[in-house]
Protein backbone atom coordinates (compact mmCIF):
# COMPACT_ATOMS: atom_id res chain seq x y z
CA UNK A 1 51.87 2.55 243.86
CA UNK A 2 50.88 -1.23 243.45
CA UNK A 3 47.66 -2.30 243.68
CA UNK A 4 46.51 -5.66 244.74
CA UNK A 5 43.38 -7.31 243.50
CA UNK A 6 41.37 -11.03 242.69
CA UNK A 7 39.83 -9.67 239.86
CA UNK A 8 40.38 -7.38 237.09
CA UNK A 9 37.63 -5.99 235.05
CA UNK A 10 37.91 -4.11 231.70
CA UNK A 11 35.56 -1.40 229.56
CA UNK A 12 36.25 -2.64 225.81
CA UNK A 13 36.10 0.48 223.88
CA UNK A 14 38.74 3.34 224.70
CA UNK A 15 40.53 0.63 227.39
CA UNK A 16 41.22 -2.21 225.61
CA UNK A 17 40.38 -1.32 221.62
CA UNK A 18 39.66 2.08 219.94
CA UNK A 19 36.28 2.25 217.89
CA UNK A 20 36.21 5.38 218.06
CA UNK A 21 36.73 6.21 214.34
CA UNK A 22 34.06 3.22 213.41
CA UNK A 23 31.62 4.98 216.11
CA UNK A 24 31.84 8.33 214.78
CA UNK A 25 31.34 7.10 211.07
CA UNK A 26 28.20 4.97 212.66
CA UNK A 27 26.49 7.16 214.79
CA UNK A 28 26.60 10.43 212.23
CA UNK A 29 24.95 8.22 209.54
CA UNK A 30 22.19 7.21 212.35
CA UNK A 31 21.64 10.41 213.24
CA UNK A 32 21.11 11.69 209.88
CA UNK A 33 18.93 8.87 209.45
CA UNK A 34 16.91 9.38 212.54
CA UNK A 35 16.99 13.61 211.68
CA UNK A 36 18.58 14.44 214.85
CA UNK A 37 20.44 17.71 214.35
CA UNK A 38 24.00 18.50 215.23
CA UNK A 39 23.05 20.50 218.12
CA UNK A 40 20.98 18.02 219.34
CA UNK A 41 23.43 15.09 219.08
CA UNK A 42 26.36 17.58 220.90
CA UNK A 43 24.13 18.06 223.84
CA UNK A 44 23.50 14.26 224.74
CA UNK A 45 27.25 12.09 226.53
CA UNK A 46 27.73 8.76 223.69
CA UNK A 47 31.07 7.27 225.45
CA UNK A 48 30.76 4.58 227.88
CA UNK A 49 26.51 4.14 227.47
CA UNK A 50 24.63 2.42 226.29
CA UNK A 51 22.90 3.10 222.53
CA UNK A 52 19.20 2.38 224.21
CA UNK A 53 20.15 4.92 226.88
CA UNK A 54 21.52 7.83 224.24
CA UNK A 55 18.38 6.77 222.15
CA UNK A 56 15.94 7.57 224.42
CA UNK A 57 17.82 10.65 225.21
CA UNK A 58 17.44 11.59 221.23
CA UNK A 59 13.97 10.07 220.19
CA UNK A 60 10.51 9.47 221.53
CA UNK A 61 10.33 6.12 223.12
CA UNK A 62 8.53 4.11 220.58
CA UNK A 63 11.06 4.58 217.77
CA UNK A 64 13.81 3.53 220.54
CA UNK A 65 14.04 -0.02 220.02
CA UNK A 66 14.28 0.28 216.30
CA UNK A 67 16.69 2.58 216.46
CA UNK A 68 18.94 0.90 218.64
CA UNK A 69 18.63 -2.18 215.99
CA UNK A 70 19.70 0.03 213.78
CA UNK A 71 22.60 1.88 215.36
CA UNK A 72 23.75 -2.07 216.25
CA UNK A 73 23.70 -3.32 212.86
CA UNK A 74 25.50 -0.27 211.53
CA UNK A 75 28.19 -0.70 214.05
CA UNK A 76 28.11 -4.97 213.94
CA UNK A 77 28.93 -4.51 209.84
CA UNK A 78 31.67 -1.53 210.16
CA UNK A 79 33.71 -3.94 212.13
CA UNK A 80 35.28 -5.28 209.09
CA UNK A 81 36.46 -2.02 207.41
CA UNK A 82 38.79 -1.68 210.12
CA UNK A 83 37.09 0.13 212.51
CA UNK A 84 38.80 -1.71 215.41
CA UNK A 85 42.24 -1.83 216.23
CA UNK A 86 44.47 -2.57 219.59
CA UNK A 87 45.37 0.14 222.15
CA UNK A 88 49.14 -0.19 223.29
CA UNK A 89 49.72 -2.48 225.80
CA UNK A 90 46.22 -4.70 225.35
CA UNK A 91 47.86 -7.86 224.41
CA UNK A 92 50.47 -7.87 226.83
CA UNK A 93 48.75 -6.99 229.47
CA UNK A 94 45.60 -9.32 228.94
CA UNK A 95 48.01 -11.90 228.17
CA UNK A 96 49.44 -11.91 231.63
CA UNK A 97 46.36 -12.78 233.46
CA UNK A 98 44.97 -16.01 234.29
CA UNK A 99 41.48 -16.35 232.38
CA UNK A 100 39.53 -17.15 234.67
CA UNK A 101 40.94 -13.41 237.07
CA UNK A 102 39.57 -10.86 233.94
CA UNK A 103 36.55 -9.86 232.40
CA UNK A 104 35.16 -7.55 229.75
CA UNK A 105 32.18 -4.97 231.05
CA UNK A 106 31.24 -3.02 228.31
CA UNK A 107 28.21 -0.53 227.91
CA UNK A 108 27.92 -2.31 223.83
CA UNK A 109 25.41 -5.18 223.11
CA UNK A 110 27.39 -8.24 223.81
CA UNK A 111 26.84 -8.79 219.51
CA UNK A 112 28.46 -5.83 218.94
CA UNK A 113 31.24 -6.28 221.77
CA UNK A 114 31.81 -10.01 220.44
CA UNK A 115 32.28 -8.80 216.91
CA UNK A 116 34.97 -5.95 217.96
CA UNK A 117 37.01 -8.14 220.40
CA UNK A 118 36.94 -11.26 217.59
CA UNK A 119 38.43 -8.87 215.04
CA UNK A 120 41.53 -7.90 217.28
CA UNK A 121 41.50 -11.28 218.69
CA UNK A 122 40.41 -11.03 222.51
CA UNK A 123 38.15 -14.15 223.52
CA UNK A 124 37.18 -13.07 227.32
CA UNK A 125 35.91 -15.90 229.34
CA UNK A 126 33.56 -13.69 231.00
CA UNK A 127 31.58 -10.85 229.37
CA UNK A 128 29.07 -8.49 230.74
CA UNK A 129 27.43 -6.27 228.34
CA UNK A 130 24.52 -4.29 227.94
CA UNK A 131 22.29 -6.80 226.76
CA UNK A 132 22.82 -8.39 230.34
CA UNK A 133 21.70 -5.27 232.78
CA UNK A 134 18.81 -3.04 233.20
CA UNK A 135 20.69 -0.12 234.40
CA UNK A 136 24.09 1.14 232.74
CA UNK A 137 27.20 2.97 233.46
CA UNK A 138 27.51 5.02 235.47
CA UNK A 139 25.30 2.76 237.71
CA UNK A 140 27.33 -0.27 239.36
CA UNK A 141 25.32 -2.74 238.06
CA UNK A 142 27.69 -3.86 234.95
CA UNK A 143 30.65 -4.30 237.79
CA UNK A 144 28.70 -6.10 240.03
CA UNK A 145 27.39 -8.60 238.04
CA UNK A 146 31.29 -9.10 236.29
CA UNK A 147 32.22 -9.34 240.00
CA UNK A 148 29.58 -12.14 241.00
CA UNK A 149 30.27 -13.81 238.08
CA UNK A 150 34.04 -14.31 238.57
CA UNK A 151 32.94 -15.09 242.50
CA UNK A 152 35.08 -12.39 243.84
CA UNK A 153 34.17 -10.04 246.39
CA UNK A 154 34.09 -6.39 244.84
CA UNK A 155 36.44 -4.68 247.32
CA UNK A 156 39.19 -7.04 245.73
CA UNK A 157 38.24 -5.80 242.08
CA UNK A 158 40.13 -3.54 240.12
CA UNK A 159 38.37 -1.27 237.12
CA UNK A 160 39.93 -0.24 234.19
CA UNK A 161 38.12 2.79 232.36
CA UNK A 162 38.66 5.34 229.92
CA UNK A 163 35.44 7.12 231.10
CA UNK A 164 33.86 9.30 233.31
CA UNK A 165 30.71 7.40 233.44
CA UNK A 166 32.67 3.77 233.67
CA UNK A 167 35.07 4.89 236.62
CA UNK A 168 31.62 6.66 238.41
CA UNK A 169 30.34 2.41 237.86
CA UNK A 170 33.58 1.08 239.57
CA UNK A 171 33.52 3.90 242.23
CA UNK A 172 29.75 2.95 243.04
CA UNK A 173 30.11 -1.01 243.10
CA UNK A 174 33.34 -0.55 245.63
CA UNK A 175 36.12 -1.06 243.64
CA UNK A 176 39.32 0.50 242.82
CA UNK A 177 39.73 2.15 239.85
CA UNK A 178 42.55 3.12 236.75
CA UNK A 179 41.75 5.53 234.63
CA UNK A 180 43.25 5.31 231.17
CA UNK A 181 43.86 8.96 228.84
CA UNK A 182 43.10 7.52 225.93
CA UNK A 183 39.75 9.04 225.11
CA UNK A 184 39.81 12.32 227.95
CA UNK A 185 42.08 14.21 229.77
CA UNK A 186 43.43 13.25 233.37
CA UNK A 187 41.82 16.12 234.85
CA UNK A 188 38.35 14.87 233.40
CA UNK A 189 38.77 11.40 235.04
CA UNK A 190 38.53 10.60 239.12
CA UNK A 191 40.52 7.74 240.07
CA UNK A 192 42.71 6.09 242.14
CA UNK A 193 45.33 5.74 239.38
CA UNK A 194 45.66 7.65 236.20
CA UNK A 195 47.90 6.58 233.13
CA UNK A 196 48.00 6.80 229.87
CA UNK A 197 47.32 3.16 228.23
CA UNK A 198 47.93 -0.23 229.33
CA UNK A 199 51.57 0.02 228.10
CA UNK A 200 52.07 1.90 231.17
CA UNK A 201 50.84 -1.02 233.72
CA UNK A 202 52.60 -4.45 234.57
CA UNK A 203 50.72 -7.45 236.29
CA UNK A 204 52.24 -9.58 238.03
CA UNK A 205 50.53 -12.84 239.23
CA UNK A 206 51.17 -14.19 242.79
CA UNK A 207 49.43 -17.33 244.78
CA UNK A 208 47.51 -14.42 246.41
CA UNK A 209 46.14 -12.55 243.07
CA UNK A 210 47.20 -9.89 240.79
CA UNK A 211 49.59 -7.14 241.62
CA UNK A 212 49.45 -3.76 239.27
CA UNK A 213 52.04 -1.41 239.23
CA UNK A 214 53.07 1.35 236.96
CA UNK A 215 55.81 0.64 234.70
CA UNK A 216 59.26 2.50 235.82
């Protein structure tokens, strides 16, 4: 299967990096904080949305916007103890691409998203994160606006996701979608392609876009 696109647009966490040991650390401590219970915290989806959205999920609504301060600036300063590091295949893959063809969508504050992708040393040209929407994944608006901003029509944009609610965004804005197993299984993730990391993907550039196709 190769697929052909204009534009190529990436979740961060679980696609291109893995947090997922800093997020776990960051989000316990706020919900101890914040006296959320373990049931309570179990019952509520945290991958791929954003921390306003799982806030107001957890806690009334005028504690909300402190607590998502807080749940940022306990993620922004556990960057540096490591809590970041490169999924297989990132560098090559990104590295491929023409800058100006790729973007980062990701459901973190664009703060937060600039501090994880500085520590593993991805500078995206274009970034859409949650600070720049008013509705996130699994609405289309994070796509859509990465699309408009590259000027590409969103029928010619591929989405790479790790998450149910981030390939739901891709498969509402009209685009084509690859699911990575990196955070859940295949059978939990709806697609049009399904692999396990970007290791498993080559891009080729042409003088009419990007061609994907899974490694032999």
């Amino acid at each position: 299967m190769t697929i052909h696109a204009q534009a190529l647009l990436f979740d961060n966490d679980g696609t291109l990096v893995s947090s997922l040991a800093s997020v776990d650390r960051c989000w316990t401590r706020w919900a101890a904080e914040y006296g959320i219970t373990a049931q309570e915290f179990a019952r509520v989806e945290l991958h791929g949305r954003p921390a306003a959205e799982i806030a107001a999920d957890l806690l009334p609504a005028e504690v909300v916007p402190q607590a998502v301060a807080r749940i940022e600036e306990l993620e922004v300063e556990d960057v540096p103890s490591g809590g970041v590091e490169l999924l297989p295949g990132t560098r090559a893959f990104l590295d491929a691409l023409p800058a100006d063809r790729w973007a980062v969508v990701t459901s973190a504050t664009r703060r937060l998203a600039e501090a994880r992708l500085d520590a593993v040393g991805i500078r995206p040209k274009t970034l859409v994160a949650a600070d720049d929407i008013t509705r996130g994944k699994p609405d289309p608006e994070p796509y859509l606006l990465a699309a408009r901003a590259l000027g590409v029509d969103p029928a010619h944009c591929v989405v790479f996701e790790d998450a149910p609610a981030g390939l739901a965004s891709g498969r509402a804005a009209g685009m084509t979608t690859v699911a990575l197993t990196t955070t859940h299984r295949a059978e939990e993730l709806r697609a049009d392609l399904v692999v396990e990391n970007l290791s498993a993907l080559s891009a080729l550039v042409t003088d009419r876009g990007v061609e994907i196709s899974p490694r032999a």
